[in-house]
C-alpha atoms as a PDB file:
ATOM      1  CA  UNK A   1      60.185 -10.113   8.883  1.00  0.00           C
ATOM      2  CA  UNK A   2      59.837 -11.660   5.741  1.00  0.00           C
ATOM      3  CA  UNK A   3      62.061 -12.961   2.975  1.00  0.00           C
ATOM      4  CA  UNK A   4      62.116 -11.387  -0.310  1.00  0.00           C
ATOM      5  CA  UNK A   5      64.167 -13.637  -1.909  1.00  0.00           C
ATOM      6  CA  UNK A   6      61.426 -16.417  -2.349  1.00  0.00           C
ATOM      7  CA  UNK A   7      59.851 -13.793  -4.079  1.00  0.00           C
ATOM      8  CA  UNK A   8      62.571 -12.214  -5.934  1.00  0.00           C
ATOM      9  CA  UNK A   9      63.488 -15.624  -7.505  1.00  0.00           C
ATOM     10  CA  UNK A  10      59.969 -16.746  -8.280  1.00  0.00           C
ATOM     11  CA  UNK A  11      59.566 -13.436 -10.456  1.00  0.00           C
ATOM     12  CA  UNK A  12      62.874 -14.227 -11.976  1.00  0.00           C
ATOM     13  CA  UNK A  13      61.890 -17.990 -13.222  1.00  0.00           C
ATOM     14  CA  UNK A  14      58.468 -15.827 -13.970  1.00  0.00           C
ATOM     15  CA  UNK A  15      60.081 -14.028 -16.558  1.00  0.00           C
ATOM     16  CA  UNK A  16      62.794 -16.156 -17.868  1.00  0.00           C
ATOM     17  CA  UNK A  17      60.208 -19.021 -18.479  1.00  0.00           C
ATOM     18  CA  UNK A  18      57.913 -16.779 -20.509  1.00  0.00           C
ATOM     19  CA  UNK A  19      60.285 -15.279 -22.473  1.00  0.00           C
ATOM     20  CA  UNK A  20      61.377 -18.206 -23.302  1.00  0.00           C
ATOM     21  CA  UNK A  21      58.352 -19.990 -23.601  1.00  0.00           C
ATOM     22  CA  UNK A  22      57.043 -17.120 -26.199  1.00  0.00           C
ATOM     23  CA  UNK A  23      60.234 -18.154 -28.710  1.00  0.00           C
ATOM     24  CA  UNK A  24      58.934 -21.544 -28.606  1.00  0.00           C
ATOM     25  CA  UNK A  25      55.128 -20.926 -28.999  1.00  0.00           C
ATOM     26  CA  UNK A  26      55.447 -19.366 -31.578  1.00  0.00           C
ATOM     27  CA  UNK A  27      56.559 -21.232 -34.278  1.00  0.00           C
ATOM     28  CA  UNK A  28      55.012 -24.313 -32.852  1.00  0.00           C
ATOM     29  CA  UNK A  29      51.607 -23.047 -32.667  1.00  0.00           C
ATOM     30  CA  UNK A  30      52.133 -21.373 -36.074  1.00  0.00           C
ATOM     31  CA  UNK A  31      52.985 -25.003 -37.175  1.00  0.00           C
ATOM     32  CA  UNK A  32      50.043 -26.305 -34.846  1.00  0.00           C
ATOM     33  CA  UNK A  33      47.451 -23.724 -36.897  1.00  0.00           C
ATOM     34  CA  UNK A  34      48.564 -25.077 -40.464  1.00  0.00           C
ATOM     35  CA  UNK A  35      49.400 -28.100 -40.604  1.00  0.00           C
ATOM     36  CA  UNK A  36      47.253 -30.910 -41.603  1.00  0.00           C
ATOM     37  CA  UNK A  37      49.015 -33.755 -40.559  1.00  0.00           C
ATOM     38  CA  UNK A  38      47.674 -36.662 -38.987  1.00  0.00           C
ATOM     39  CA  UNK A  39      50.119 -36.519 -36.305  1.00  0.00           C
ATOM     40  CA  UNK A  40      48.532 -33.197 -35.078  1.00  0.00           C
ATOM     41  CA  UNK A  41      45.961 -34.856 -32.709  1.00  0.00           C
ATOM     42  CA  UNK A  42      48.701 -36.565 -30.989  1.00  0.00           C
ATOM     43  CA  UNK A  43      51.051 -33.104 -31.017  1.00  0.00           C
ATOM     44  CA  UNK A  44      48.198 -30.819 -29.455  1.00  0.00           C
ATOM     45  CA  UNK A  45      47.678 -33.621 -26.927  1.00  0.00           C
ATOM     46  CA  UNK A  46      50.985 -34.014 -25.618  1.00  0.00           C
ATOM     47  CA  UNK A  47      51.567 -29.883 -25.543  1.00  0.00           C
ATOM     48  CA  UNK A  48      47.626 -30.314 -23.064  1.00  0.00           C
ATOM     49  CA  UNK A  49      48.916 -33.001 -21.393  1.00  0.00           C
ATOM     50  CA  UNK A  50      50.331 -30.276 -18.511  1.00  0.00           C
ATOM     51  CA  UNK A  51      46.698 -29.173 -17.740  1.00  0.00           C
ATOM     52  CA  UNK A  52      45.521 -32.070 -17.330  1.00  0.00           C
ATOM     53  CA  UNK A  53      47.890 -34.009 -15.686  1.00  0.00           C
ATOM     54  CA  UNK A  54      48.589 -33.712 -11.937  1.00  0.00           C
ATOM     55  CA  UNK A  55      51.491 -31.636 -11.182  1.00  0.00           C
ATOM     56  CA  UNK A  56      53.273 -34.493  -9.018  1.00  0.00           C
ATOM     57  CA  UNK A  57      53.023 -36.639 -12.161  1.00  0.00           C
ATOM     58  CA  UNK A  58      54.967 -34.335 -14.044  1.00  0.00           C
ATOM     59  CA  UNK A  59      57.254 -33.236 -11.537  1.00  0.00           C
ATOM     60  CA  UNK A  60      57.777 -37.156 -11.180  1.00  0.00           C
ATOM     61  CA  UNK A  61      59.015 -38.072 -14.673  1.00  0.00           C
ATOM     62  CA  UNK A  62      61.149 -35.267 -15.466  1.00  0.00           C
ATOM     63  CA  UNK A  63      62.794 -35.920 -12.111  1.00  0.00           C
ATOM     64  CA  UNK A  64      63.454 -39.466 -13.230  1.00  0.00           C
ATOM     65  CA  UNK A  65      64.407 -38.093 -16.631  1.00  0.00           C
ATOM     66  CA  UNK A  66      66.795 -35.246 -15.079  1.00  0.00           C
ATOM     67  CA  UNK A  67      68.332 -37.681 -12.790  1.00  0.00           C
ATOM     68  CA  UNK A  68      72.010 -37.818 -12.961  1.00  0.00           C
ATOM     69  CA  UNK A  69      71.218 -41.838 -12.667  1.00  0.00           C
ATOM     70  CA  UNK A  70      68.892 -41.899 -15.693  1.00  0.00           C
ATOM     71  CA  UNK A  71      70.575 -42.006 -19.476  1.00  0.00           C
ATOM     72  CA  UNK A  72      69.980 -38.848 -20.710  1.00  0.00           C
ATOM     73  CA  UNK A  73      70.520 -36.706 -17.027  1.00  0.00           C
ATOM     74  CA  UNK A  74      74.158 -38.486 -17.019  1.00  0.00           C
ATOM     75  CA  UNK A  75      74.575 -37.275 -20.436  1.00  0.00           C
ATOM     76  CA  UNK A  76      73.737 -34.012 -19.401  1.00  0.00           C
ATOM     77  CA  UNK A  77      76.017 -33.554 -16.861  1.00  0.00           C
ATOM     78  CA  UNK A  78      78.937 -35.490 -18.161  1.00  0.00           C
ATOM     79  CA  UNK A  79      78.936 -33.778 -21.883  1.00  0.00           C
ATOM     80  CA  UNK A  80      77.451 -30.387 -21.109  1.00  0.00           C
ATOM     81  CA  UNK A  81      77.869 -30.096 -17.518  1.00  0.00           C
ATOM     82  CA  UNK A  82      74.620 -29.437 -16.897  1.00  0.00           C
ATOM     83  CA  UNK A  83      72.495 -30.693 -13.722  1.00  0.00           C
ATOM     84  CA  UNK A  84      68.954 -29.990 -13.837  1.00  0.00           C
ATOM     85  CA  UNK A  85      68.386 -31.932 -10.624  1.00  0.00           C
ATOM     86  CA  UNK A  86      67.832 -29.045  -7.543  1.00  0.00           C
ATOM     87  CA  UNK A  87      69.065 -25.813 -10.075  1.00  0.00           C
ATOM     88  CA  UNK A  88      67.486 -23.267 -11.139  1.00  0.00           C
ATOM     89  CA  UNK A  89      68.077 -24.179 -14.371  1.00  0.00           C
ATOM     90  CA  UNK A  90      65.911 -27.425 -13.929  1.00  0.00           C
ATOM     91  CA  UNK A  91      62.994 -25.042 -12.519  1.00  0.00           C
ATOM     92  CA  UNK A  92      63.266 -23.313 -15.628  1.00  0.00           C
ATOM     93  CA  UNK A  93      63.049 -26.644 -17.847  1.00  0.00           C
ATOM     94  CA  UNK A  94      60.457 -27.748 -15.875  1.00  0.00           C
ATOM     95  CA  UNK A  95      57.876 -24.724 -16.196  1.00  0.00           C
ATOM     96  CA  UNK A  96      58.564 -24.230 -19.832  1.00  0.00           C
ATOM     97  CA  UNK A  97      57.143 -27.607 -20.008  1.00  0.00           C
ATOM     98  CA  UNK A  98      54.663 -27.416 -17.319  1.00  0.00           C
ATOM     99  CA  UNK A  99      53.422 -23.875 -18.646  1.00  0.00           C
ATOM    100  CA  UNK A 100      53.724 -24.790 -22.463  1.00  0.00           C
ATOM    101  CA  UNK A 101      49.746 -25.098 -23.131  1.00  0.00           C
ATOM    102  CA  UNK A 102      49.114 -21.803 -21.392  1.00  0.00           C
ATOM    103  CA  UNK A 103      51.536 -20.244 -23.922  1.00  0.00           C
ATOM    104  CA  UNK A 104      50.788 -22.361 -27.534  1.00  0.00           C
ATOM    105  CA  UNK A 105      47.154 -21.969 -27.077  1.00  0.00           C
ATOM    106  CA  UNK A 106      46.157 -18.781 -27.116  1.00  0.00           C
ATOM    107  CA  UNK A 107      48.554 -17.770 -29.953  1.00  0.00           C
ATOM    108  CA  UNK A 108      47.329 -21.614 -31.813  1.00  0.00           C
ATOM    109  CA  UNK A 109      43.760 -19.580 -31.896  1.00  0.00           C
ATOM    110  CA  UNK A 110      45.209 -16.230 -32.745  1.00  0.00           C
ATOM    111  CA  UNK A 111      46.841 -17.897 -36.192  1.00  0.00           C
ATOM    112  CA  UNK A 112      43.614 -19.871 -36.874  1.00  0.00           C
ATOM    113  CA  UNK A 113      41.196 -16.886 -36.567  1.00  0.00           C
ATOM    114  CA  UNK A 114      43.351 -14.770 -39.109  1.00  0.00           C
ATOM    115  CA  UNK A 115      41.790 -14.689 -42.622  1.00  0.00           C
ATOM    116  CA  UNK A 116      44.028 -16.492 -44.906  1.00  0.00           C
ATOM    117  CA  UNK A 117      43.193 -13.567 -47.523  1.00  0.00           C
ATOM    118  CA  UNK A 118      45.562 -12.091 -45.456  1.00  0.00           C
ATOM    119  CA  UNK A 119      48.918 -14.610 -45.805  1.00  0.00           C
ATOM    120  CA  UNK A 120      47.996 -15.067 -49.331  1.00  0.00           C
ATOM    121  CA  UNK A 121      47.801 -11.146 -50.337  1.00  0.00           C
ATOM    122  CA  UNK A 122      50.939 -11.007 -48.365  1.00  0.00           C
ATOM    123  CA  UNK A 123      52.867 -13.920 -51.223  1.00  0.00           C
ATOM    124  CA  UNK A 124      51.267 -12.150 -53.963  1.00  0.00           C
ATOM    125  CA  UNK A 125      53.316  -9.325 -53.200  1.00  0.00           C
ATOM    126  CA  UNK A 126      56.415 -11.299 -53.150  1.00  0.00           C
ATOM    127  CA  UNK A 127      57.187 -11.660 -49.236  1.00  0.00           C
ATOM    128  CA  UNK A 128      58.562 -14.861 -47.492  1.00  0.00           C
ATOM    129  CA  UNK A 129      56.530 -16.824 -44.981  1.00  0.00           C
ATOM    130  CA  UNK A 130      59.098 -15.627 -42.484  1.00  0.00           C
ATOM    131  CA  UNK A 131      58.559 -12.106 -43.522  1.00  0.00           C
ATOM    132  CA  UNK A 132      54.342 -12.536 -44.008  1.00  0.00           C
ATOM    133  CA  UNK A 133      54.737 -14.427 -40.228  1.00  0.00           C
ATOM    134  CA  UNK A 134      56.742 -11.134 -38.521  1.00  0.00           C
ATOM    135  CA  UNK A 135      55.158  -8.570 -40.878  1.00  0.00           C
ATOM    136  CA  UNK A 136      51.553  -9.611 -41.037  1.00  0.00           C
ATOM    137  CA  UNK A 137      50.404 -12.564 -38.981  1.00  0.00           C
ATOM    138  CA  UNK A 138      51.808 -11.570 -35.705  1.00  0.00           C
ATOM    139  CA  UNK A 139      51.037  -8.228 -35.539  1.00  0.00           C
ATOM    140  CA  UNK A 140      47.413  -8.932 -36.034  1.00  0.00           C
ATOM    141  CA  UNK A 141      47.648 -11.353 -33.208  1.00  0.00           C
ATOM    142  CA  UNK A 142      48.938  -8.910 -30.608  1.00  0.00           C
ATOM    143  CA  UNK A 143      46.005 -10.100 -28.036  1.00  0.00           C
ATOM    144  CA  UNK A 144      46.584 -13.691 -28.482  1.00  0.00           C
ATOM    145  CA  UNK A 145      50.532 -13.068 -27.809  1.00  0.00           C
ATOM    146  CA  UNK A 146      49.478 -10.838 -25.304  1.00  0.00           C
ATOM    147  CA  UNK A 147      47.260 -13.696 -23.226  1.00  0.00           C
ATOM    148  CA  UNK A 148      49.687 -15.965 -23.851  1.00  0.00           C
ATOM    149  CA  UNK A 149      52.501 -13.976 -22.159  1.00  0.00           C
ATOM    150  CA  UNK A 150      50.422 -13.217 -19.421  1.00  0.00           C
ATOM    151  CA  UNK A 151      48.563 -16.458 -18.756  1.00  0.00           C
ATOM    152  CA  UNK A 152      52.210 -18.478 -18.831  1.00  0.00           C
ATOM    153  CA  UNK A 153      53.818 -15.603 -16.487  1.00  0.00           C
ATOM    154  CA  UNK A 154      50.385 -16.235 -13.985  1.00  0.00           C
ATOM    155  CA  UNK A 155      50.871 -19.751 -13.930  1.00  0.00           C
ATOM    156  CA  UNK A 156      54.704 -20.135 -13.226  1.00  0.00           C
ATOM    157  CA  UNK A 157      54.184 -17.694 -10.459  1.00  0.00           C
ATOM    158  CA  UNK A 158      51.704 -20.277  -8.699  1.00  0.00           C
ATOM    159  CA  UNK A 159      53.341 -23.697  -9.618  1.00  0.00           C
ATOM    160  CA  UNK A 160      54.462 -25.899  -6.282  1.00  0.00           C
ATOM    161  CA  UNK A 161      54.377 -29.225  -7.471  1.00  0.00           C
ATOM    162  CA  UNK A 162      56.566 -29.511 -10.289  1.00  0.00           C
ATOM    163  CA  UNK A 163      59.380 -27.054  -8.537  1.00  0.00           C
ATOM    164  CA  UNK A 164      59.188 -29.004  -5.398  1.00  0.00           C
ATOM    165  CA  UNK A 165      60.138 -32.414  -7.075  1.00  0.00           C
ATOM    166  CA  UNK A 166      62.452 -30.661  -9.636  1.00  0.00           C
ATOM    167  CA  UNK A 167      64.175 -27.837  -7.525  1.00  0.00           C
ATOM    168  CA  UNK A 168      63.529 -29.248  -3.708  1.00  0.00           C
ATOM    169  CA  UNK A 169      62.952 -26.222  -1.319  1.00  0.00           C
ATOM    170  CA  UNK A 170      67.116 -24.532  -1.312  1.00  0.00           C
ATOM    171  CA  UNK A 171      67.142 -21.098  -0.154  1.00  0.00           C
ATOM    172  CA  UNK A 172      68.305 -18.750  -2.614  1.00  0.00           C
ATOM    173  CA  UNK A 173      68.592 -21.139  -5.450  1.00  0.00           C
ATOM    174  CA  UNK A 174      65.206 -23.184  -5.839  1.00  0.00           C
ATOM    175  CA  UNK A 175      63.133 -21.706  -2.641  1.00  0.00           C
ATOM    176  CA  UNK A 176      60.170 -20.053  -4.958  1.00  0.00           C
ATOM    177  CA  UNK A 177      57.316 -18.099  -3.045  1.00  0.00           C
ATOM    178  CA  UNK A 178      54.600 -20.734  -3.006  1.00  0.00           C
ATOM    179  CA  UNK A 179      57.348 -23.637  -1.158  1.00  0.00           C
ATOM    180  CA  UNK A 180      58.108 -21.011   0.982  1.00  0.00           C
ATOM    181  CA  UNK A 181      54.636 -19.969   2.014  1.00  0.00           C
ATOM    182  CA  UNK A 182      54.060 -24.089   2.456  1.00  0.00           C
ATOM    183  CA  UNK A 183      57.007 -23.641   4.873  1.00  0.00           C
ATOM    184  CA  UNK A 184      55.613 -20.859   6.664  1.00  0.00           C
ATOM    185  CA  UNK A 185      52.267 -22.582   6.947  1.00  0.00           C
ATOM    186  CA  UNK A 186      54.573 -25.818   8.081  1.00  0.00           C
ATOM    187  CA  UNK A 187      55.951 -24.392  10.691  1.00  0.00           C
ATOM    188  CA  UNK A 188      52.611 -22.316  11.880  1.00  0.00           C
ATOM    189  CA  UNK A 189      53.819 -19.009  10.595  1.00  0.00           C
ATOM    190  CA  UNK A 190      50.094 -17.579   9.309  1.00  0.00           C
ATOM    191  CA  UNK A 191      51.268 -14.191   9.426  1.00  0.00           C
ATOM    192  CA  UNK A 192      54.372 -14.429   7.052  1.00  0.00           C
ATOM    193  CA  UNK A 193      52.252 -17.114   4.844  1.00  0.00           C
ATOM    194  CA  UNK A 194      49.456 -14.439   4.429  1.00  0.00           C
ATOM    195  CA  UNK A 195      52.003 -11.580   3.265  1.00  0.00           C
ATOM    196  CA  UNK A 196      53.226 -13.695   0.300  1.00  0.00           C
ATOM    197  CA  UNK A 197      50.224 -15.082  -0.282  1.00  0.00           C
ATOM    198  CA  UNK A 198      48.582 -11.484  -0.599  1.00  0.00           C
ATOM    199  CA  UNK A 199      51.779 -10.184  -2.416  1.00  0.00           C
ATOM    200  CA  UNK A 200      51.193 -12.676  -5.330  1.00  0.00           C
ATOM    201  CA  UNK A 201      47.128 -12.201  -4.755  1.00  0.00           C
ATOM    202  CA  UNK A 202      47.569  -9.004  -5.673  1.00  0.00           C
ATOM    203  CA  UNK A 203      50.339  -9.080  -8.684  1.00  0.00           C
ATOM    204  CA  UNK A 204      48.384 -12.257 -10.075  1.00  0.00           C
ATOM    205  CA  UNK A 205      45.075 -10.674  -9.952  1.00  0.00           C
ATOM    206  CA  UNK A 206      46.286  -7.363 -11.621  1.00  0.00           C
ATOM    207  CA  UNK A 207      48.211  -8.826 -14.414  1.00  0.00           C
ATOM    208  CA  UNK A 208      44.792 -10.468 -15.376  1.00  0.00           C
ATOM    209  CA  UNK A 209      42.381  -7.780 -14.459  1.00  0.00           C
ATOM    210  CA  UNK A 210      44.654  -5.840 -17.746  1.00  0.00           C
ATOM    211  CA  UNK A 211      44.619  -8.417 -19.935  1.00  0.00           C
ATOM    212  CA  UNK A 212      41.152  -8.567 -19.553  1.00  0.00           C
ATOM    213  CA  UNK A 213      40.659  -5.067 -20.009  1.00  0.00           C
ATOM    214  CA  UNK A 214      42.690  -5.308 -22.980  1.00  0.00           C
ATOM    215  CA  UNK A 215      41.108  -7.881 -24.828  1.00  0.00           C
ATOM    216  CA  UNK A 216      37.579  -6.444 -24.083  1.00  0.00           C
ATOM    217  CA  UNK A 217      38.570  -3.193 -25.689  1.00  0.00           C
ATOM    218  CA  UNK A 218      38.134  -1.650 -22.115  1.00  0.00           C
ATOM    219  CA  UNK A 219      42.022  -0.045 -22.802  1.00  0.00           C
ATOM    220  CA  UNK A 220      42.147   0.531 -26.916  1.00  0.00           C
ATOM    221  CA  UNK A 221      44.770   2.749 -26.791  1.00  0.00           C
ATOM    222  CA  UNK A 222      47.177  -0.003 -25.874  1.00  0.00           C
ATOM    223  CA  UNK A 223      45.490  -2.177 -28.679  1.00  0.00           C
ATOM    224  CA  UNK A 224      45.970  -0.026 -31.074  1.00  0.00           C
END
């Protein structure tokens, strides 16, 4: 029979990640879209560096970063008692960071495809840039925010090699579905590796089959 929870948790650091991830996106990529500083290049590479990079490379450095041994992990658990190490929590740290491009980039084009005519009517009139950034800018990147959300949820769902460095494989707490189907396979269990492997086949493959539909018009009603 199999597990759910493997499941149940993965769709849980899913969510949290990309809710989280969107509050971050967006004022960096809004930042990312404007600004003209030379230190931009250098920015935009380290928010790619996750696609690029292997996954074991990452998972590598924030484990020696997290580490209760390391400066900063012993800060974290001796000031604010937190231990990223084999927690949730850490899973969570690590996909925001692992998943960050997935996020920043779509919604990076979205802001630098708007007219400007648009912003700049929008201070005429008297409004803020916070006000012209929730009032006018986002709303006419709903697609970009849209991919973003979707694209970042997609990806945490299949990450292994950062979680298995950061979180180890403990049931209930850092177990997610792909370590578990690598324990199925492990241990010769096809059957039970090819249910969750089908189960996020299928939720993976819908979630982008709708965005797609989406942003080719296919379903305007929702775009409207």
């Amino acid at each position: 029979m199999i597990d759910w929870e493997p499941l149940i948790l993965t769709f849980k650091l899913a969510t949290i990640t990309t809710a989280l991830l969107l509050l971050i996106a967006i004022p960096l990529a809004y930042k990312l879209a404007y600004s003209t500083s030379k230190l931009k290049p250098f920015i935009e590479a380290l928010v790619s560096m996750p696609i690029v990079l292997p996954p074991t490379v990452i998972g590598f450095y924030l484990l020696v970063v997290f580490s209760p041994s390391s400066t900063f992990g012993n800060w974290l658990n001796q000031s604010v008692g937190l231990r990223l190490i084999f927690s949730f929590e850490g899973l969570v740290v690590a996909s925001i960071i692992y998943s960050l491009p997935f996020m920043v980039h779509p919604i990076q084009s979205g802001f630098s495809n708007i007219s400007t005519s648009l912003s700049e009517a929008s201070y005429v009139l008297g409004k803020s840039k916070i006000r012209t950034l929730f009032y006018v800018l986002l709303p006419n990147i709903k697609t970009s925010i849209l991919t973003g959300i979707v694209l970042s949820f997609a990806h945490t769902i299949g990450e292994f090699g950062v979680v298995l460095m950061i979180g180890g494989n403990i049931p209930g707490k850092t177990k997610v579905a792909s370590i578990a189907i690598y324990d199925e396979v492990e241990s010769l269990n096809y059957a039970t590796a090819n249910t969750y492997s089908l189960i996020l086949f299928a939720i993976t493959f819908s979630i982008l089959v709708i965005v797609y539909l989406i942003n080719g018009g296919y379903l305007k009603p929702l775009n409207k």
